[in-house]
Every structure is written in C-alpha cells, then in structure tokens.
Protein backbone atom coordinates (compact mmCIF):
# COMPACT_ATOMS: atom_id res chain seq x y z
CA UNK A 1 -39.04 0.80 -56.18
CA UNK A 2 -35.73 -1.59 -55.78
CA UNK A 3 -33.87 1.85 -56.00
CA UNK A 4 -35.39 3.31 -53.39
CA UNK A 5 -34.94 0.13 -51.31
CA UNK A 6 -31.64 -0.23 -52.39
CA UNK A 7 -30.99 3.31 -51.04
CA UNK A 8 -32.53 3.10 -47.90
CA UNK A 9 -29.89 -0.08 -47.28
CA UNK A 10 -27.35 2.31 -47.71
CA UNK A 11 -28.28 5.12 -46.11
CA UNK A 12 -27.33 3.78 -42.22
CA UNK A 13 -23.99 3.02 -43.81
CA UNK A 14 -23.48 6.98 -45.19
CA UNK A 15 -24.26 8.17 -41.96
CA UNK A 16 -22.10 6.13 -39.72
CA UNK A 17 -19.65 8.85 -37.91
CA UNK A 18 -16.56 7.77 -35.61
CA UNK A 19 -17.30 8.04 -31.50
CA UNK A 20 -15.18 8.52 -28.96
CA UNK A 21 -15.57 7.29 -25.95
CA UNK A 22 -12.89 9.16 -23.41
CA UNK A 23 -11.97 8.95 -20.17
CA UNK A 24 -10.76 11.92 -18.04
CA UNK A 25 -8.66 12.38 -15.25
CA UNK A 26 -11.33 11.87 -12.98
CA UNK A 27 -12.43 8.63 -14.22
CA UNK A 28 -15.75 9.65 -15.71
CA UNK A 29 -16.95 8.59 -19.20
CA UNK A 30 -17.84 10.95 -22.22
CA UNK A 31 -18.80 10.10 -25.47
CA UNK A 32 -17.68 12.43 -28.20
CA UNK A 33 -17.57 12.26 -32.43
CA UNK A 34 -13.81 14.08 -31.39
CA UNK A 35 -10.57 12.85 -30.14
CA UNK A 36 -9.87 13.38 -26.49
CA UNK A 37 -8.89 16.91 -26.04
CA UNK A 38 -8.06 16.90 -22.23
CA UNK A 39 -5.50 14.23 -22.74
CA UNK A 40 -7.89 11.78 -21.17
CA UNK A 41 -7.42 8.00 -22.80
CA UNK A 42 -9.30 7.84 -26.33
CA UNK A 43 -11.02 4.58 -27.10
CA UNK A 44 -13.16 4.24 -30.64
CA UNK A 45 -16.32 3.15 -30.27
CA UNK A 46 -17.14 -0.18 -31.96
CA UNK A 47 -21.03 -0.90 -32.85
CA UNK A 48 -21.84 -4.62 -31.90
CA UNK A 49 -21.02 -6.27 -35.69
CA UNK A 50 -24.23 -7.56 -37.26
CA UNK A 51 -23.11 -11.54 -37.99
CA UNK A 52 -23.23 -14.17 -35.28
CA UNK A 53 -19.88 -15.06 -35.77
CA UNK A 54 -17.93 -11.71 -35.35
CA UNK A 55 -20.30 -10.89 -32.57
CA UNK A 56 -18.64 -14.46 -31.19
CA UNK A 57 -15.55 -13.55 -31.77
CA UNK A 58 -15.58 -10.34 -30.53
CA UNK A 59 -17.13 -11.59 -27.05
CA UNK A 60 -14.17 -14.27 -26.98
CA UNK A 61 -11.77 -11.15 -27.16
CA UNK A 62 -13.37 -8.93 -24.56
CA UNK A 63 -13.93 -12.02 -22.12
CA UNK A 64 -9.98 -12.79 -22.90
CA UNK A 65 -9.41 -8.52 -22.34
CA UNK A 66 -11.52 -8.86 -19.11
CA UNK A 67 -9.56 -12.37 -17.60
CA UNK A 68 -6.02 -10.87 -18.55
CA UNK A 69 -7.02 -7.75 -16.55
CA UNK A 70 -8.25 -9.59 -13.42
CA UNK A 71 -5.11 -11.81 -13.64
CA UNK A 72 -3.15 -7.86 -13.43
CA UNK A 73 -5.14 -7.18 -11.05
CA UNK A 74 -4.57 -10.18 -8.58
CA UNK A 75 -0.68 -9.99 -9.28
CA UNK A 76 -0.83 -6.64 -8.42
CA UNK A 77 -3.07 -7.30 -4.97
CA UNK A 78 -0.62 -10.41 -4.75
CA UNK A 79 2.46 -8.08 -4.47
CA UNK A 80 0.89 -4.96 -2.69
CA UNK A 81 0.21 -7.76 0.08
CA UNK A 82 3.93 -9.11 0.08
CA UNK A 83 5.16 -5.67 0.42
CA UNK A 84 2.93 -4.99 3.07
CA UNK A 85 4.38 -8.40 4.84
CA UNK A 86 7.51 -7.02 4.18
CA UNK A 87 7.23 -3.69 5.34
CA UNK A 88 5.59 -5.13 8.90
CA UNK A 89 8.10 -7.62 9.12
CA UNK A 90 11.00 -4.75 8.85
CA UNK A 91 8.94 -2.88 11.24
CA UNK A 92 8.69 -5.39 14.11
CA UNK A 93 12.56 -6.23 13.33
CA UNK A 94 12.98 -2.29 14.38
CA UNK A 95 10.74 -2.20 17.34
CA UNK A 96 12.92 -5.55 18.44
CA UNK A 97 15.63 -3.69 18.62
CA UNK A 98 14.88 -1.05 19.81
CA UNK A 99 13.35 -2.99 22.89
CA UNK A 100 16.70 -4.92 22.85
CA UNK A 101 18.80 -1.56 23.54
CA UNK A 102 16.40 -0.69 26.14
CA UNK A 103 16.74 -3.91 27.70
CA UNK A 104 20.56 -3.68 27.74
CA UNK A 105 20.48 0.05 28.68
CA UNK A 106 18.43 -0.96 31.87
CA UNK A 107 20.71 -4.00 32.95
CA UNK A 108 23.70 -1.38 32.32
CA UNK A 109 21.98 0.88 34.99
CA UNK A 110 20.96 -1.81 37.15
CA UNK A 111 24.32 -3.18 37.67
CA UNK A 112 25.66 0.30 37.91
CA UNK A 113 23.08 0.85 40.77
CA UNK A 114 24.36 -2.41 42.20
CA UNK A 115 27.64 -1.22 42.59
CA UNK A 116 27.30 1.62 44.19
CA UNK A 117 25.07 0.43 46.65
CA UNK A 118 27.84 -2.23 47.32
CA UNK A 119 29.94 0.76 47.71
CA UNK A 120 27.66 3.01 50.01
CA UNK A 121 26.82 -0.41 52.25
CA UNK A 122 30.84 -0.10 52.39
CA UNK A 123 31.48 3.34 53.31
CA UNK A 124 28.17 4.72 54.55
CA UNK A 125 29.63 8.44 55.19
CA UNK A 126 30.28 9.27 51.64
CA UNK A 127 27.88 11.70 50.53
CA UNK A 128 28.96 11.48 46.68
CA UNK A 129 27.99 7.73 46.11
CA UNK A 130 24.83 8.27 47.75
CA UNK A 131 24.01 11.20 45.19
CA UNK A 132 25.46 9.15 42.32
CA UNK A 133 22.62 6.34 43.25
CA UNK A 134 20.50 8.21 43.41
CA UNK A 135 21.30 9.71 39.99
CA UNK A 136 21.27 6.31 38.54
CA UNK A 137 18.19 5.54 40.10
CA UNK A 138 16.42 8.72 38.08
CA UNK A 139 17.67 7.50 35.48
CA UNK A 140 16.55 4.00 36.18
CA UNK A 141 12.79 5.28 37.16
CA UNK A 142 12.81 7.66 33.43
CA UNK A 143 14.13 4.37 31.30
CA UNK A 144 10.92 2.52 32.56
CA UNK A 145 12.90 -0.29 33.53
CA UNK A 146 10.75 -1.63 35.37
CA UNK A 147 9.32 -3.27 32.27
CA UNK A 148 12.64 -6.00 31.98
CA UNK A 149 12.47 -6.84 35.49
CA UNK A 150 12.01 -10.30 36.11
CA UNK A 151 7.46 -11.29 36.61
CA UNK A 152 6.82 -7.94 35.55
C-alpha cells in the first residue's frame, strides 16, 4: 500500500513536460510543448512553485519585472513627448520665418510701389511707370500683403 502511494507522489513529477508560451509577430499568445518556430519570442512556462515562500519570492520578482517595465515605459512616453515639443517648436520656428520673408518681401514691394507712384505723380505722361505700378501692384495683390498692413 505505501508503494502504491509512494508512486502516485511521483507520478505528477514523471509527467511534467516543458511549455512554451510564444508570442508571434502579431502579438497573440500560443502555448506549445515546442520552441517557437516562427521566430516569435519563446518564454518557458513556470508552474506556480508549491511552498509559500518561493511563491513569495517569485511574486516579489514579477511585481519588480512589472515596475521596471512601467518605469520603460514612462521614460519612453517621457521622451516621445519631448521630441514631439521639439519637433513643434522647430516647426513654428519655420513657419516664423517664413512669415518673416513674406513680411519683408511685401515692405520691399510696397516701397517699390511708393516710388513709382512718386515718380508717375512727377511725370504723369510716362506710360512705362504707370505699367511698372501696376506690375508691382499684381504682385502686391498675389503676395497677400494685405495681411502686414498696419490694423489688418
């Protein structure tokens, strides 16, 4: 009789087989008793141990696994988000400047305009300034300057 309990102890033991538990590509869990064949990440399988203490011990690890991976986690949300600052801050920097050489190309026009209006008030007759403003005025009217003129 103490044989046959003594097997029966030992049987669960004999029949313990490695699991796999892989990952694929995808993201989706599989549990196999084979390595990962589709080059997914392999993790072994670990039954829950059977003694207070390593079950302890083992729930200290994972919570320590768990905290180290949300502290990777916010580092890596801290720096996406400084690189986005970054990125917005070059981007406004660009549309500055752009604006900026607008700006500057419309004063160059308006003064240009100013000119030869000076001139044409001058000498009314000439046919060539008055085509030149109004050149510069086209050009004036496409630039949208009208946007850097003063309470506009």
């Amino acid at each position: 009789m103490r044989v046959r309990i003594a097997l029966l102890l030992l049987l669960p033991g004999l029949a313990w087989a490695q699991v796999y538990k892989c990952r694929s590509v995808d993201g989706r869990l599989a549990y196999s008793d084979r390595a990962c064949a589709d080059g997914g990440a392999a993790e072994t399988f670990q039954p829950p141990p059977l003694n207070v203490v390593e079950q302890d011990e083992r729930q200290r690890r994972e919570a320590a696994k768990y905290q180290d991976q949300g502290r990777r986690w916010a580092a890596d949300e801290a720096r996406e988000a400084r690189r986005r600052q970054a990125q917005q801050r070059r981007d406004e920097r660009a549309q500055a400047r752009e604006l900026d050489k607008a700006r500057r190309r419309c004063h160059g026009l308006e003064l240009q305009q100013r000119r030869l209006r000076q001139s044409a008030a001058a000498a009314p007759a000439r046919k060539s300034l008055a085509e030149r403003l109004a050149g510069v005025e086209e050009k004036l009217a496409a630039a949208a300057c009208h946007r850097f003129q003063e309470g506009a």
